[in-house]
N, C-alpha and C. Protein backbone atom coordinates (compact mmCIF):
# COMPACT_ATOMS: atom_id res chain seq x y z
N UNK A 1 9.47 58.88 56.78
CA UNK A 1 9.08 58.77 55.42
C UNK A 1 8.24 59.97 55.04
N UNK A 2 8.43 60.36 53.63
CA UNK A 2 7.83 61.43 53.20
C UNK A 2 6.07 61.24 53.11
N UNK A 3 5.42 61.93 52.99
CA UNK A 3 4.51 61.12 52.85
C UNK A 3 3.63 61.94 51.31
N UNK A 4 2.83 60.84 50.36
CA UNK A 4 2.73 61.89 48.86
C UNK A 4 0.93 62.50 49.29
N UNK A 5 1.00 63.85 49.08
CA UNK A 5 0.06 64.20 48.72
C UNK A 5 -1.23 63.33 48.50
N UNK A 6 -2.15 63.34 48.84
CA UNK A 6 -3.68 62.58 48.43
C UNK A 6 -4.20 63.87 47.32
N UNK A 7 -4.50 63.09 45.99
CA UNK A 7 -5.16 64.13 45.16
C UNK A 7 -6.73 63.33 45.29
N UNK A 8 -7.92 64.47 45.84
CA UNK A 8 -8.90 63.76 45.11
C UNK A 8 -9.32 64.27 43.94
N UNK A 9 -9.80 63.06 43.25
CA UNK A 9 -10.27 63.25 41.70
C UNK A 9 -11.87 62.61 41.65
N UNK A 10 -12.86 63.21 41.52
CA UNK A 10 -14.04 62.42 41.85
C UNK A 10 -14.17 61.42 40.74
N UNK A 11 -14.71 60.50 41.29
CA UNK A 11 -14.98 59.35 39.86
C UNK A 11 -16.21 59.59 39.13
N UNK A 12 -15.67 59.10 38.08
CA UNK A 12 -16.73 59.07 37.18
C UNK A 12 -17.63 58.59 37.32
N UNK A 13 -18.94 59.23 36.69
CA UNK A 13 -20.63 58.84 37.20
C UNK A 13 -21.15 57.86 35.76
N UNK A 14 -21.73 56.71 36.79
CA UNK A 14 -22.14 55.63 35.88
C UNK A 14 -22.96 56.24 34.99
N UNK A 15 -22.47 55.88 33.05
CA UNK A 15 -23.62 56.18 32.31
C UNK A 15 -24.85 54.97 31.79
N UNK A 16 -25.65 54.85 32.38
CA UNK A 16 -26.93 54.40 32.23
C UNK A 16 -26.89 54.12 30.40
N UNK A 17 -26.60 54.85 29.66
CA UNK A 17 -26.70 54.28 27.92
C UNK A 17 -25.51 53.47 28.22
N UNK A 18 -24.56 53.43 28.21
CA UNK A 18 -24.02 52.16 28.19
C UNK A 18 -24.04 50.82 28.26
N UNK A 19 -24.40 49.72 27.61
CA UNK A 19 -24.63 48.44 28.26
C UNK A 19 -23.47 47.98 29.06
N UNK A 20 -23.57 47.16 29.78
CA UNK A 20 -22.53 46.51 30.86
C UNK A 20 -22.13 45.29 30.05
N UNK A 21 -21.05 45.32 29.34
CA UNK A 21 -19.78 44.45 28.97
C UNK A 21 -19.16 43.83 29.86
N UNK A 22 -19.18 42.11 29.63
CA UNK A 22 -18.44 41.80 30.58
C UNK A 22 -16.99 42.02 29.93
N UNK A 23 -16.01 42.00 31.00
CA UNK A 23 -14.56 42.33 30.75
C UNK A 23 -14.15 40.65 30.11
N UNK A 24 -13.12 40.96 29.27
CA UNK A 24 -12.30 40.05 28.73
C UNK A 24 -10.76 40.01 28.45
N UNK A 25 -10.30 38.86 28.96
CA UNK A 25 -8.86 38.81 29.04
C UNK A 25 -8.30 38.92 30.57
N UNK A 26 -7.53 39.78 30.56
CA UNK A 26 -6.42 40.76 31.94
C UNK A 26 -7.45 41.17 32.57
N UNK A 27 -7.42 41.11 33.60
CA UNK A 27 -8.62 41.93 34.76
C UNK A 27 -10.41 41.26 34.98
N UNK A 28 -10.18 40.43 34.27
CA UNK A 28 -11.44 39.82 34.18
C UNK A 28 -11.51 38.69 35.17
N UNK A 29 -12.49 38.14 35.94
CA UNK A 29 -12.51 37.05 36.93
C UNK A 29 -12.23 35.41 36.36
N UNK A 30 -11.23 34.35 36.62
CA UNK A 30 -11.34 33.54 35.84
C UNK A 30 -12.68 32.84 35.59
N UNK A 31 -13.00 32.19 35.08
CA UNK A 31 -14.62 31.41 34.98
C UNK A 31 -13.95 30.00 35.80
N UNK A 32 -15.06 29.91 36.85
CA UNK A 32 -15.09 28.80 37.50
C UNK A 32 -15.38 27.24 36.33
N UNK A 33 -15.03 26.36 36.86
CA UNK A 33 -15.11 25.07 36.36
C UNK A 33 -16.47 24.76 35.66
N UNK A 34 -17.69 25.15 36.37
CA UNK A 34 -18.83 24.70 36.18
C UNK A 34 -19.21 25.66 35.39
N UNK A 35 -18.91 27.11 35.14
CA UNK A 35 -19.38 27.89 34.30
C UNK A 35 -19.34 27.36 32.71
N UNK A 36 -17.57 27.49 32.67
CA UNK A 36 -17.14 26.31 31.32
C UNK A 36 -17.94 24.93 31.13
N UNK A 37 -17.84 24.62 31.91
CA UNK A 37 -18.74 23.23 31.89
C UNK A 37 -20.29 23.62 30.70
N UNK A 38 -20.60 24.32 31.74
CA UNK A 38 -21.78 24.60 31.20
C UNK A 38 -21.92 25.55 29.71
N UNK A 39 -21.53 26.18 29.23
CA UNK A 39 -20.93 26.75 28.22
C UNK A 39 -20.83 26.00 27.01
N UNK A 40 -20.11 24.85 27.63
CA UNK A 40 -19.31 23.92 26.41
C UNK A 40 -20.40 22.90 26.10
N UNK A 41 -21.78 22.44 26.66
CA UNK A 41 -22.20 22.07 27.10
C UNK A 41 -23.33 21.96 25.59
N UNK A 42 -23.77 20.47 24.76
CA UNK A 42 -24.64 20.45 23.65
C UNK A 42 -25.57 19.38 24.16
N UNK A 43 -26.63 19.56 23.65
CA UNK A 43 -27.57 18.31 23.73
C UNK A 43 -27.08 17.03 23.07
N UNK A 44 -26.82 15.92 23.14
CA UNK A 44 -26.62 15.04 22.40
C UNK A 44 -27.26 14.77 21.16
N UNK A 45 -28.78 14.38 21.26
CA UNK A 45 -29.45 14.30 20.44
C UNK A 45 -29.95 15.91 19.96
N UNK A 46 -30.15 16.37 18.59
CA UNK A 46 -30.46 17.64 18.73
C UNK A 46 -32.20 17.59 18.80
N UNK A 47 -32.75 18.76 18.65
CA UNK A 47 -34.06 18.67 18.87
C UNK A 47 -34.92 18.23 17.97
N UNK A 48 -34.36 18.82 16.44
CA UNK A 48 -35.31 18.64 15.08
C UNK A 48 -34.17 17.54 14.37
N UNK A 49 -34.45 16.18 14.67
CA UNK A 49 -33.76 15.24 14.23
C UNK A 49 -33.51 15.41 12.48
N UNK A 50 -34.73 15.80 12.14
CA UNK A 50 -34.58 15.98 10.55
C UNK A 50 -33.50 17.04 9.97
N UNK A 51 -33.83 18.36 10.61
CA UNK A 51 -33.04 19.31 10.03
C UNK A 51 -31.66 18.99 10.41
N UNK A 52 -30.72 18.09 11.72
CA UNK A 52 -29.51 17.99 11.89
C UNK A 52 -29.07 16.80 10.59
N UNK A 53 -29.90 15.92 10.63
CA UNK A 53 -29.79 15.02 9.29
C UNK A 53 -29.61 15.35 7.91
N UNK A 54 -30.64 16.75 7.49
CA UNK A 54 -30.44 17.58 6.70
C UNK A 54 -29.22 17.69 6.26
N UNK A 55 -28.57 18.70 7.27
CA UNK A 55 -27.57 19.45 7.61
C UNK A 55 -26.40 18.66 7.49
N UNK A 56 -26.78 17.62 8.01
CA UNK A 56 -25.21 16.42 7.92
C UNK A 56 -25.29 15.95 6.36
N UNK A 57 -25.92 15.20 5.83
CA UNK A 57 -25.96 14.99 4.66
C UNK A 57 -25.58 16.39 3.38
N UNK A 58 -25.55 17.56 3.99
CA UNK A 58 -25.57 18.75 3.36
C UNK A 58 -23.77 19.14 3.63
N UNK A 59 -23.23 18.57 4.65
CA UNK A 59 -21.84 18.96 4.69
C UNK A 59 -20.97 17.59 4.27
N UNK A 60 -21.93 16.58 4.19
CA UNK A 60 -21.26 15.50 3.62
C UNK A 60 -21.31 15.56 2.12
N UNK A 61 -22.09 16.16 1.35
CA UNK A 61 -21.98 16.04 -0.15
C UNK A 61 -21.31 17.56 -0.20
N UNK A 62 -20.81 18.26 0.64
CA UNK A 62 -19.88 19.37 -0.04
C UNK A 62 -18.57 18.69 0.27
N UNK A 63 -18.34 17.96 1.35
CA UNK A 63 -16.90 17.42 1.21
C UNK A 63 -16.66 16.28 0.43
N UNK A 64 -17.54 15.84 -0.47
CA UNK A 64 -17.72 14.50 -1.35
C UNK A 64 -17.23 15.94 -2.65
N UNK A 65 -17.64 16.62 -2.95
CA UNK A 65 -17.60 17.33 -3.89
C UNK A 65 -15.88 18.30 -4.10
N UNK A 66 -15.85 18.64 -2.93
CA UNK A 66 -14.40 19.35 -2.91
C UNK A 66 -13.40 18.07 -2.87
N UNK A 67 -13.86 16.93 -2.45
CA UNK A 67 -12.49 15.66 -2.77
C UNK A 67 -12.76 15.55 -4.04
N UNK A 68 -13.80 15.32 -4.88
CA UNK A 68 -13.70 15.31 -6.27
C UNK A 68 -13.42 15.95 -6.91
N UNK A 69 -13.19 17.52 -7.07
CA UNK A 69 -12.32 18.29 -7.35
C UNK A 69 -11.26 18.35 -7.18
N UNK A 70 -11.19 18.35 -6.03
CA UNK A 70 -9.42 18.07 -6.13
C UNK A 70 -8.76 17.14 -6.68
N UNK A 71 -9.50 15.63 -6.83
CA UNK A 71 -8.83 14.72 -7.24
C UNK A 71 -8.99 15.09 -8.57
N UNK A 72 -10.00 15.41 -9.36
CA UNK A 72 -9.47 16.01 -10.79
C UNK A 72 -8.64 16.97 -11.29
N UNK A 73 -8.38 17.88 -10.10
CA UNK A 73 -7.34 19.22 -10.26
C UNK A 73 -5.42 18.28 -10.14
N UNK A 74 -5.74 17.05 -9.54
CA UNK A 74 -4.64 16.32 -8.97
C UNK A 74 -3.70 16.79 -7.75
N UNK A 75 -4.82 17.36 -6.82
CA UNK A 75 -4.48 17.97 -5.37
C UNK A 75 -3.83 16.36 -4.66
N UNK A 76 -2.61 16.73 -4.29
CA UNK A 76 -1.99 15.69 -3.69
C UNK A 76 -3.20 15.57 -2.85
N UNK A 77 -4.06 16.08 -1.59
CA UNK A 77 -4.12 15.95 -0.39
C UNK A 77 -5.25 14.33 -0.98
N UNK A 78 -5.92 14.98 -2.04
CA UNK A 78 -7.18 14.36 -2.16
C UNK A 78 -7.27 12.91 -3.26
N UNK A 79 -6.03 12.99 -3.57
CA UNK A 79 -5.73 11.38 -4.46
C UNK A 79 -5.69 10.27 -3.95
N UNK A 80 -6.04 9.26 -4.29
CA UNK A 80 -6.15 7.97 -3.72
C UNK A 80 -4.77 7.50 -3.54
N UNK A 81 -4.51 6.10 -2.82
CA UNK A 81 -2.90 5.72 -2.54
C UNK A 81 -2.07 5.70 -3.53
N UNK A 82 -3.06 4.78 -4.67
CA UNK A 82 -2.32 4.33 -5.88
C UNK A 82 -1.95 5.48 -6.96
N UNK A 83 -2.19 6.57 -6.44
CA UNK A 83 -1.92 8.08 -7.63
C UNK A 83 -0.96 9.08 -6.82
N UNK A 84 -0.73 8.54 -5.60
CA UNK A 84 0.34 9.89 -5.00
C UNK A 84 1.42 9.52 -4.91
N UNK A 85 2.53 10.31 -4.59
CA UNK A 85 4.05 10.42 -4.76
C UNK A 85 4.38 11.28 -6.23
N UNK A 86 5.62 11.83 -6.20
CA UNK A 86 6.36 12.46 -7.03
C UNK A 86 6.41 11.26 -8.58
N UNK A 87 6.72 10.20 -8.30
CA UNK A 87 6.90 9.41 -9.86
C UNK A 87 5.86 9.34 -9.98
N UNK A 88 4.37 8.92 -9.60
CA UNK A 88 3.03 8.58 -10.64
C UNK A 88 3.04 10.03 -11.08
N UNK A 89 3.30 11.05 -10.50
CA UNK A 89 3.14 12.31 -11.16
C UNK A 89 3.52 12.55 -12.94
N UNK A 90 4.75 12.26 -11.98
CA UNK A 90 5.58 12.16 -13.80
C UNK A 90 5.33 11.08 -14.70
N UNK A 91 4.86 10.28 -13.72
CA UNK A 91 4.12 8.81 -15.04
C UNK A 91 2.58 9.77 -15.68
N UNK A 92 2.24 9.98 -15.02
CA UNK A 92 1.23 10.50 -15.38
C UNK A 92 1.28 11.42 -16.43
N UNK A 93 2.15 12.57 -16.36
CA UNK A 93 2.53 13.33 -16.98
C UNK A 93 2.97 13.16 -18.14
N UNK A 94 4.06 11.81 -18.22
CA UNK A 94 4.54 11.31 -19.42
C UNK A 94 3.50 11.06 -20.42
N UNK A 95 2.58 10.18 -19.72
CA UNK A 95 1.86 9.46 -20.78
C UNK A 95 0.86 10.93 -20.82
N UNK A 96 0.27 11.59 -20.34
CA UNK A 96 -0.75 12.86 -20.80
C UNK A 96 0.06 13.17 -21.87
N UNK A 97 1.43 13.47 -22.20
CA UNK A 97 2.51 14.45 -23.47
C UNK A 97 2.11 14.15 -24.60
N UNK A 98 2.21 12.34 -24.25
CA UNK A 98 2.14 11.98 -25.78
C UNK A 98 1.11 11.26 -26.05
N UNK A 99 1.13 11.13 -27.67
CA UNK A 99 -0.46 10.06 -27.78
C UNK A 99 -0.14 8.76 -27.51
N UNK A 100 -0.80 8.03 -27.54
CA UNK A 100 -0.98 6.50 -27.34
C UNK A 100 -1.41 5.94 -28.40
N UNK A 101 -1.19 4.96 -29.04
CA UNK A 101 -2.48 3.92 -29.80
C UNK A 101 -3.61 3.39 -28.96
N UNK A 102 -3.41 3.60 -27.48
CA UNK A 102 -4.39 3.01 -26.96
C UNK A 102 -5.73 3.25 -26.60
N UNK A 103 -5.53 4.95 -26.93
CA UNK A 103 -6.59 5.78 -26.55
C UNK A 103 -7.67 5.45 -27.35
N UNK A 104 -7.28 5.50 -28.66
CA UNK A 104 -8.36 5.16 -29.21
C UNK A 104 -8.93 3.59 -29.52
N UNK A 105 -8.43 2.48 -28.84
CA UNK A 105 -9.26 1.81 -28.54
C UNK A 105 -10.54 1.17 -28.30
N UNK A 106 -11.17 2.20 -27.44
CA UNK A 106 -12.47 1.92 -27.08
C UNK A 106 -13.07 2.47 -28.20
N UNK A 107 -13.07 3.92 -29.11
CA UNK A 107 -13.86 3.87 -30.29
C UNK A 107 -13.29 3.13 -31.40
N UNK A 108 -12.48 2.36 -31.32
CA UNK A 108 -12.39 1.36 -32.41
C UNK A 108 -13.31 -0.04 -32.19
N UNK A 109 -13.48 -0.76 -30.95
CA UNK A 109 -14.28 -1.03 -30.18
C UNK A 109 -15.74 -0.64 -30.34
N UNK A 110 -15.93 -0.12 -30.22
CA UNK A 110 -17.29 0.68 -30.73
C UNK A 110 -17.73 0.28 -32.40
N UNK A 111 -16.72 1.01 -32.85
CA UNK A 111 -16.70 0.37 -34.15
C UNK A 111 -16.97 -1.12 -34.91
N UNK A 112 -15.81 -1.42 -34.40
CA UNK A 112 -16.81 -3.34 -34.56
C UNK A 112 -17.87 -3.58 -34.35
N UNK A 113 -18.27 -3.32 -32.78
CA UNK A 113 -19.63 -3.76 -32.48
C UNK A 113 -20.70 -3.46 -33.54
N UNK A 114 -21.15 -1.86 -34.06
CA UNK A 114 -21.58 -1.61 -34.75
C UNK A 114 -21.08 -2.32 -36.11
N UNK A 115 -20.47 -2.82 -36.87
CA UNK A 115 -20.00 -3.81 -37.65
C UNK A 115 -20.45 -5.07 -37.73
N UNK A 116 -20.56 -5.36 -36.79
CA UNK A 116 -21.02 -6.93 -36.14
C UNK A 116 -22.51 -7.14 -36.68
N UNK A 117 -23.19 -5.83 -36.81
CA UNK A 117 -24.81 -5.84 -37.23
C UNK A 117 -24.57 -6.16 -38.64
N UNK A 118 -23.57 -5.61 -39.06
CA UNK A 118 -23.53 -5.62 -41.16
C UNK A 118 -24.19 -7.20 -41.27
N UNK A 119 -24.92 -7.65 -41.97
CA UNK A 119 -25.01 -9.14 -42.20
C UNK A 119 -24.03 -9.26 -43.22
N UNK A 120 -23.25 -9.24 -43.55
CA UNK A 120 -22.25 -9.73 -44.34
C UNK A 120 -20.77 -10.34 -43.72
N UNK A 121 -20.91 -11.41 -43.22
CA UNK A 121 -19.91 -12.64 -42.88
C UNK A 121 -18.64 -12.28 -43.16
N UNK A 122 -18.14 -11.38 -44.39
CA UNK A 122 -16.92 -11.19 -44.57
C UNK A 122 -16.77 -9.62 -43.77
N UNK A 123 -17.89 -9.15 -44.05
CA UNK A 123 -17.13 -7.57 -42.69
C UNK A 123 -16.98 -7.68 -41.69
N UNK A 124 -18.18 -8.91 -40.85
CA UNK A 124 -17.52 -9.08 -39.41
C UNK A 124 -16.40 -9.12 -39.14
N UNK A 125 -16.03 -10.29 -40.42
CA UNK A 125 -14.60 -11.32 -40.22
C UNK A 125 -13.59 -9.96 -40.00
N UNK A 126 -13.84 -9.39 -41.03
CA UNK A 126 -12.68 -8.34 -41.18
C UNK A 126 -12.34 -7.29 -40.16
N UNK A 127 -13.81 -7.37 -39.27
CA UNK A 127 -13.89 -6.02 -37.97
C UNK A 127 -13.36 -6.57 -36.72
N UNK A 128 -13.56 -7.94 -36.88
CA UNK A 128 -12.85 -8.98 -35.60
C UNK A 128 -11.13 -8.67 -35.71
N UNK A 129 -10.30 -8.97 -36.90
CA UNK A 129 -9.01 -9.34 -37.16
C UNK A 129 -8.55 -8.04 -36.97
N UNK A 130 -9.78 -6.37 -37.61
CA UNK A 130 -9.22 -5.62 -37.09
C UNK A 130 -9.20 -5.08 -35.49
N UNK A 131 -9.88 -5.51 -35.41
CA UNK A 131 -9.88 -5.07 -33.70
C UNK A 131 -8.77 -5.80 -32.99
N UNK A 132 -8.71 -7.24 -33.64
CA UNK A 132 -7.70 -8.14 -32.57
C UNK A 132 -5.61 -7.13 -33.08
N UNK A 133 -5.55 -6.45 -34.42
CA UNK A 133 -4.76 -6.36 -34.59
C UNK A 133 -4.52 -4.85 -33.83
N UNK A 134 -5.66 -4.04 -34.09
CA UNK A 134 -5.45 -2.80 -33.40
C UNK A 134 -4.78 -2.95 -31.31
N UNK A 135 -5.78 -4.03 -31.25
CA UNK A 135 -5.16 -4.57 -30.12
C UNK A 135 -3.82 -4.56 -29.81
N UNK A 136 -3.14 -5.79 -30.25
CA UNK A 136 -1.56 -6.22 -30.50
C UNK A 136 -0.99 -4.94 -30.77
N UNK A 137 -1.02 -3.82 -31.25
CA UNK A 137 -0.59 -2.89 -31.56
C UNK A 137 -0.28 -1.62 -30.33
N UNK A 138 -1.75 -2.22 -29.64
CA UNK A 138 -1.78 -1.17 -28.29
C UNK A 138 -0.86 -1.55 -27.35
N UNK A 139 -0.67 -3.03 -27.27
CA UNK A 139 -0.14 -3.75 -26.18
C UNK A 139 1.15 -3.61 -26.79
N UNK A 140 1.89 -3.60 -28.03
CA UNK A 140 3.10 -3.35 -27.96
C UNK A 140 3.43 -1.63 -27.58
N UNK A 141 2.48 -0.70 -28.32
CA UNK A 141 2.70 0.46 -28.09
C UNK A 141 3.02 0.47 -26.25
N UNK A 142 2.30 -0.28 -25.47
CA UNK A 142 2.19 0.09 -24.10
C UNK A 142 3.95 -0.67 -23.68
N UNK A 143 4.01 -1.46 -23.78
CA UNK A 143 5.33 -1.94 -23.68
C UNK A 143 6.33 -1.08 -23.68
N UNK A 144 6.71 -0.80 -24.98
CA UNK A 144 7.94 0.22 -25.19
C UNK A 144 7.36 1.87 -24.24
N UNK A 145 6.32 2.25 -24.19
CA UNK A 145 5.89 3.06 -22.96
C UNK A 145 7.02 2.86 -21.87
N UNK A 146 6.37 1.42 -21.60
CA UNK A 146 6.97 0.80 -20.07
C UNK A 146 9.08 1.13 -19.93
N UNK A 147 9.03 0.21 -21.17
CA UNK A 147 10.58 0.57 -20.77
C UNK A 147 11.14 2.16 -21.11
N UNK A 148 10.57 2.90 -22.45
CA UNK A 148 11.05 4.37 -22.37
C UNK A 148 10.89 5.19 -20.85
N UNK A 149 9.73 4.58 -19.79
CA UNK A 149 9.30 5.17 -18.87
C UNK A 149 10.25 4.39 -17.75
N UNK A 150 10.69 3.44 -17.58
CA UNK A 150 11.57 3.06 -16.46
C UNK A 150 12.78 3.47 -16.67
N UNK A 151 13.38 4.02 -18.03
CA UNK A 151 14.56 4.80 -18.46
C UNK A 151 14.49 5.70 -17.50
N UNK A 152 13.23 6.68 -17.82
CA UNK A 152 13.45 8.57 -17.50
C UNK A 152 13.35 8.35 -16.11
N UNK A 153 12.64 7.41 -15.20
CA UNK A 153 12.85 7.73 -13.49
C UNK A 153 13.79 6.92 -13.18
N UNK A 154 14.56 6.16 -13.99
CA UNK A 154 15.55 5.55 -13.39
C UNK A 154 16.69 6.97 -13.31
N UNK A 155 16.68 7.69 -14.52
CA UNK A 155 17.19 8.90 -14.63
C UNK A 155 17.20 9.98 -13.47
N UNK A 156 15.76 10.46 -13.47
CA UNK A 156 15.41 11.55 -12.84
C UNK A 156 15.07 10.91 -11.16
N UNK A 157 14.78 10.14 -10.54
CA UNK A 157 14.82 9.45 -9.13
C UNK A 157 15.74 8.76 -8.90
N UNK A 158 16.45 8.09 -9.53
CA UNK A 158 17.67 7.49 -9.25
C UNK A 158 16.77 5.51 -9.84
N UNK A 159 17.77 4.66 -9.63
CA UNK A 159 17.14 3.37 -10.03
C UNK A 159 17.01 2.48 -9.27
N UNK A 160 17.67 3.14 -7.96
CA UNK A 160 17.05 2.53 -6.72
C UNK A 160 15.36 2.87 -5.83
N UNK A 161 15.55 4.05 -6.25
CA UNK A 161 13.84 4.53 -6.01
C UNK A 161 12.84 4.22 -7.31
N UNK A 162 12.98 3.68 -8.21
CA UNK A 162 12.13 3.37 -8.99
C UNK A 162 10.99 2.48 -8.47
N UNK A 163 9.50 2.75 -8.40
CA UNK A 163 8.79 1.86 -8.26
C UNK A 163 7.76 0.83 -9.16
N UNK A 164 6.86 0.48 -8.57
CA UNK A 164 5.95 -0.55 -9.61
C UNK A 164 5.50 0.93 -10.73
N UNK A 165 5.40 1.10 -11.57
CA UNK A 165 4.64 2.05 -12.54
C UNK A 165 4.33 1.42 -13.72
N UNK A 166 4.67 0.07 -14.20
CA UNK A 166 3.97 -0.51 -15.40
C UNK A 166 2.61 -0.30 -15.52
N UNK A 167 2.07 -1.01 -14.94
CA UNK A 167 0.73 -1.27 -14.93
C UNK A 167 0.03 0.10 -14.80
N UNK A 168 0.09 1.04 -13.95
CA UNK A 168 0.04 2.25 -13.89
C UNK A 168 -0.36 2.83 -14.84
N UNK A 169 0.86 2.85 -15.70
CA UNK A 169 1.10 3.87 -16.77
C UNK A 169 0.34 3.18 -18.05
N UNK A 170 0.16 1.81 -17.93
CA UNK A 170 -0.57 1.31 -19.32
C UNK A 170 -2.12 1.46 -19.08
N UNK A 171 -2.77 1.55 -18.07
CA UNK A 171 -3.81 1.48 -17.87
C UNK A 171 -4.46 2.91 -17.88
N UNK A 172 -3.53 4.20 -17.78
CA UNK A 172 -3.59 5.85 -18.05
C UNK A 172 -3.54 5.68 -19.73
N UNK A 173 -2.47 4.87 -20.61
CA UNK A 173 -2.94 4.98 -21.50
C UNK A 173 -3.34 4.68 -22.54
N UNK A 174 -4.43 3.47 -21.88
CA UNK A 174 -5.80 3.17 -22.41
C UNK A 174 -7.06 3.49 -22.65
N UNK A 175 -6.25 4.98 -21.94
CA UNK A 175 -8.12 5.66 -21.36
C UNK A 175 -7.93 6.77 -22.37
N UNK A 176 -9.07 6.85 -22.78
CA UNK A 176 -9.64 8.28 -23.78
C UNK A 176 -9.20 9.17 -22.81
N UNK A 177 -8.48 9.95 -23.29
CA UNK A 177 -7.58 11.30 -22.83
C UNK A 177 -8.81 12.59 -21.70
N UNK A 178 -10.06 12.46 -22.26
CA UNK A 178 -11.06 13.15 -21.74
C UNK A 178 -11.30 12.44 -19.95
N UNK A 179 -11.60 11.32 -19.93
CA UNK A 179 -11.98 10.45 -19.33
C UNK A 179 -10.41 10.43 -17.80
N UNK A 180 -9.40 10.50 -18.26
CA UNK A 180 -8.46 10.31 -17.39
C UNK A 180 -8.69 10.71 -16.06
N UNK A 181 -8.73 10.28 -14.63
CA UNK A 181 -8.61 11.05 -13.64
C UNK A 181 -7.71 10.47 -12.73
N UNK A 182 -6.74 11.29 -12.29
CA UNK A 182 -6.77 12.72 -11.87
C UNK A 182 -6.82 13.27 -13.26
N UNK A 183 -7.46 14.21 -13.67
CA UNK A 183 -7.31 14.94 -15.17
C UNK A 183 -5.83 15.68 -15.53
N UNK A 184 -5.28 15.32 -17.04
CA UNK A 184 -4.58 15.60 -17.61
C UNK A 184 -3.96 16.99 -17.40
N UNK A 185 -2.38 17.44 -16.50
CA UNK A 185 -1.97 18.53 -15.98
C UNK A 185 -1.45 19.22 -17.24
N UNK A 186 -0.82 18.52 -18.27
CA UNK A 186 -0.15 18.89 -19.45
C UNK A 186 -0.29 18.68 -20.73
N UNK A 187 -0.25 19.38 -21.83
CA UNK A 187 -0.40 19.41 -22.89
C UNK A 187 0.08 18.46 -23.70
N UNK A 188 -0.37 18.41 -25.01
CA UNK A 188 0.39 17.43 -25.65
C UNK A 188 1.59 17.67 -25.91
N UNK A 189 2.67 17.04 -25.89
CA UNK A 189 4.13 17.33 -26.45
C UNK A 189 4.82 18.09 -24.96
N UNK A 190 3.97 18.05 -23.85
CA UNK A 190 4.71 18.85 -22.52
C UNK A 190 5.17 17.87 -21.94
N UNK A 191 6.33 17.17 -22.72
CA UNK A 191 6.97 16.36 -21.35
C UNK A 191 7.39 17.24 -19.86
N UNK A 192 7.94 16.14 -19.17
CA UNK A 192 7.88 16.57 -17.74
C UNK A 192 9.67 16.50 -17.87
N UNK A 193 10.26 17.91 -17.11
CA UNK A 193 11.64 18.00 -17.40
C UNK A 193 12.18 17.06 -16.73
């Protein structure tokens, strides 16, 4: 066998400014069991009971705060059971397009009450019959809702995937338009294609 040449090359002289890095990755010694151990390793209890309490209560009202945002932005992740899936979307949507009689409700409501003070026996009378009729009016308005709205997803999901959305959709629009949450994605007159 041939045999190769020996080159010497002197090695390089330790520089003292350098700090000593431990190596990481390829070429590095694995870490024994107990090293990791120890590493990974927290007090149970922490030391300043107050400030970890602090601290917890401090990451608990930012994630109380980003679910409430989202559920007003209408972030699927962060909606409750009864508001997710593809149809409450579009129920939702439907009824945000258009107005309701029902919305205004509660300040008609309002209205009576303040009425109710008039001492005059015949305006009550008259703020009662109107309220009971504005009523009847909402509840039919919500009706024909119901069936124009089991039309369009019987349409657009088919009429075998249709689910419960009555109640749903009458109770979105009863509510003062401000007040709605998840909050209103679309404009008035933006039906959902």
């Amino acid at each position: 066998m041939a045999k190769h040449p020996k080159t010497e090359t002197p090695a390089p002289a330790p520089d003292d400014a350098a700090p000593a890095t431990p190596k990481v990755g390829k070429g590095a010694p694995t870490p024994t069991r107990a090293e990791r151990e120890a590493a990974n390793k927290r007090p149970l209890v922490p030391n300043d009971r107050k400030e970890a309490a602090r601290q917890a209560r401090a990451k608990a009202a930012e994630a109380r705060e980003r679910a409430r945002v989202g559920m007003a932005a209408g972030d699927e992740k962060y909606l409750p059971a009864r508001d997710r899936g593809p149809q409450k979307k579009f129920v939702r949507d439907y009824v945000d397009a258009r107005f309701s009689i029902g919305e205004i409700l509660i300040p008609v409501m309002f209205v009576v009450i303040v009425l109710t003070f008039v001492p005059s026996y015949e305006v009550q009378t008259i703020g009662i019959f109107a309220l009971w009729g504005f009523f009847l009016v909402s509840v039919v308005d919500v009706i024909i809702l119901g069936f124009t709205l089991q039309r369009k997803l019987a349409a657009r999901f088919g009429a075998t995937k249709v689910e419960r959305f009555r109640w749903y959709a009458a109770m979105r629009a009863l509510q003062l338009r401000p007040l709605r949450l998840p909050k209103p994605q679309v404009k008035r007159g933006q039906y959902p294609a």
